[in-house]
C-alpha atoms as a PDB file:
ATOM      1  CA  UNK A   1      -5.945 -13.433  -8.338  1.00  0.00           C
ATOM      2  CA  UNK A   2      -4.754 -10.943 -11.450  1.00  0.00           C
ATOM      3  CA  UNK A   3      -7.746 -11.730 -13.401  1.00  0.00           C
ATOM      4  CA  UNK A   4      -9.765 -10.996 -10.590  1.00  0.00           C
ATOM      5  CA  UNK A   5      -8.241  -7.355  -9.794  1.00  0.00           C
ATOM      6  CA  UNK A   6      -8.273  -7.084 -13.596  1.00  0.00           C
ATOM      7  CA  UNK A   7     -11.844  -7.202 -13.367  1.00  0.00           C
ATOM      8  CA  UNK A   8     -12.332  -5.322 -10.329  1.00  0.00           C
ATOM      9  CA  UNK A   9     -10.333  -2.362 -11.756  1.00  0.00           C
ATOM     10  CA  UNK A  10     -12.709  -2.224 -14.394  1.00  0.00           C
ATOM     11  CA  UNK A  11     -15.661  -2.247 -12.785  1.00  0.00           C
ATOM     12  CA  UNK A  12     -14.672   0.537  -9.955  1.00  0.00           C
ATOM     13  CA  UNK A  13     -11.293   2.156 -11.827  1.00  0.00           C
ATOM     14  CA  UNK A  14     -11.025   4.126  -8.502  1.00  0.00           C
ATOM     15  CA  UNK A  15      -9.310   1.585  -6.994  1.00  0.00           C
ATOM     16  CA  UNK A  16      -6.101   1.987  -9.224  1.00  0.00           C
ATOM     17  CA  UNK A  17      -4.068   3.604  -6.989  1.00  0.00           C
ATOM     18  CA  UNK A  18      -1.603   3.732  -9.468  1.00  0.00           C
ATOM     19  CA  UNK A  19      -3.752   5.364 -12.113  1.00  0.00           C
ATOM     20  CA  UNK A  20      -2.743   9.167 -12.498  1.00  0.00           C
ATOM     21  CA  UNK A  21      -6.323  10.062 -12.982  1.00  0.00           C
ATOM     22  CA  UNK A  22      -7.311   8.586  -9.655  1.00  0.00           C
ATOM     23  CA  UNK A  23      -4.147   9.094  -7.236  1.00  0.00           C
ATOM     24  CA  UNK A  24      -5.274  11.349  -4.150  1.00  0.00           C
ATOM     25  CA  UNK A  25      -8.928  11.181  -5.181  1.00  0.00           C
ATOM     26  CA  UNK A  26      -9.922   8.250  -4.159  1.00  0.00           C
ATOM     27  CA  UNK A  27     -13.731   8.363  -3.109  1.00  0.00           C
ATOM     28  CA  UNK A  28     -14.692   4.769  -3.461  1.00  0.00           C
ATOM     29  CA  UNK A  29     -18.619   3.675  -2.674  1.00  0.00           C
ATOM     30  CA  UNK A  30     -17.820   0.798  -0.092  1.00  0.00           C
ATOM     31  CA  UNK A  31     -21.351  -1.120  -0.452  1.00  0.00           C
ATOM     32  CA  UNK A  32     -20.209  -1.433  -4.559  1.00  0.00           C
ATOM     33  CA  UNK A  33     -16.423  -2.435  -4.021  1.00  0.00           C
ATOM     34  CA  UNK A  34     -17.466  -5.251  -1.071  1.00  0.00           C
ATOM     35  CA  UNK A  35     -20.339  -6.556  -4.000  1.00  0.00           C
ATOM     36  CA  UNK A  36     -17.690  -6.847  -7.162  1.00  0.00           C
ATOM     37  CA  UNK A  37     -15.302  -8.002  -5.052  1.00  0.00           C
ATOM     38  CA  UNK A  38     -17.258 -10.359  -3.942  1.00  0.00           C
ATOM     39  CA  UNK A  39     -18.530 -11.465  -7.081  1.00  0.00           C
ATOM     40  CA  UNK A  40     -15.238 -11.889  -8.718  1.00  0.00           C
ATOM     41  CA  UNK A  41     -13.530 -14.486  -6.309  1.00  0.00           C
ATOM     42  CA  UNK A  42     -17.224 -16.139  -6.329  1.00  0.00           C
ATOM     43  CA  UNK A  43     -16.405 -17.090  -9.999  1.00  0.00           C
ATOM     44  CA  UNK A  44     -12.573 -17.729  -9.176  1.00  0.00           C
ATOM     45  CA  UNK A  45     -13.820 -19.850  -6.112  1.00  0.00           C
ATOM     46  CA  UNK A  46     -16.552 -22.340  -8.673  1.00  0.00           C
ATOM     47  CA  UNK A  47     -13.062 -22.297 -11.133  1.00  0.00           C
ATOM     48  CA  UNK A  48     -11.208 -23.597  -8.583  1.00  0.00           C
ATOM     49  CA  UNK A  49     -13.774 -26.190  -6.855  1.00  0.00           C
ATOM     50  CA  UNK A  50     -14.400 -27.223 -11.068  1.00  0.00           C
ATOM     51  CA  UNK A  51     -11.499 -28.345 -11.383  1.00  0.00           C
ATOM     52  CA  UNK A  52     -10.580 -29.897  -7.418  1.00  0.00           C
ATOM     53  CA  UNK A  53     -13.693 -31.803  -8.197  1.00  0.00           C
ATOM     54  CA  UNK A  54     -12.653 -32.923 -11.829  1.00  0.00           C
ATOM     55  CA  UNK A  55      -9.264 -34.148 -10.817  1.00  0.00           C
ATOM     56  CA  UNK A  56     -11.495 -36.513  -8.029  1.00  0.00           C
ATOM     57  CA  UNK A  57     -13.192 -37.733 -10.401  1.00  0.00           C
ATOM     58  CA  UNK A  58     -10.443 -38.396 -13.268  1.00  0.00           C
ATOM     59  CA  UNK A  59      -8.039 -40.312 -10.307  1.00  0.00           C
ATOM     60  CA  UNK A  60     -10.873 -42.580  -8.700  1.00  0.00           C
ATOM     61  CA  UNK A  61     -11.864 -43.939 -12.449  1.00  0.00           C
ATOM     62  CA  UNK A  62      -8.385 -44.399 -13.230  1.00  0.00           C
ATOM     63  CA  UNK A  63      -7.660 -45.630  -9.866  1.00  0.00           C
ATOM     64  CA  UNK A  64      -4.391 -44.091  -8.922  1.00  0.00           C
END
């Protein structure tokens, strides 16, 4: 999940509420934040079912 607001943060820095530059100024374009959002747990999600699938595979050649 950091990665993922890493990357979010970079693509729409608005969304650093934290960021001086930002703070109280906040005009975010909804239709963009739902779309990279979206796009970075999408690759997070594949990561994830990579690697569920991988183990699977690796325990039901060796058999335990």
């Amino acid at each position: 999940m950091d990665r993922q607001v890493l990357w979010m943060l970079k693509e729409i820095p608005e969304l650093d509420f934290e960021n001086k530059k930002f703070k109280g100024k906040q005009k975010v374009n909804e239709e963009q934040r739902n779309k990279i959002c979206f796009e970075c747990g999408k690759t997070g999600f594949f990561f994830s079912l990579f690697f569920k699938t991988l183990n699977d595979t690796i325990q039901s050649v060796s058999g335990t």
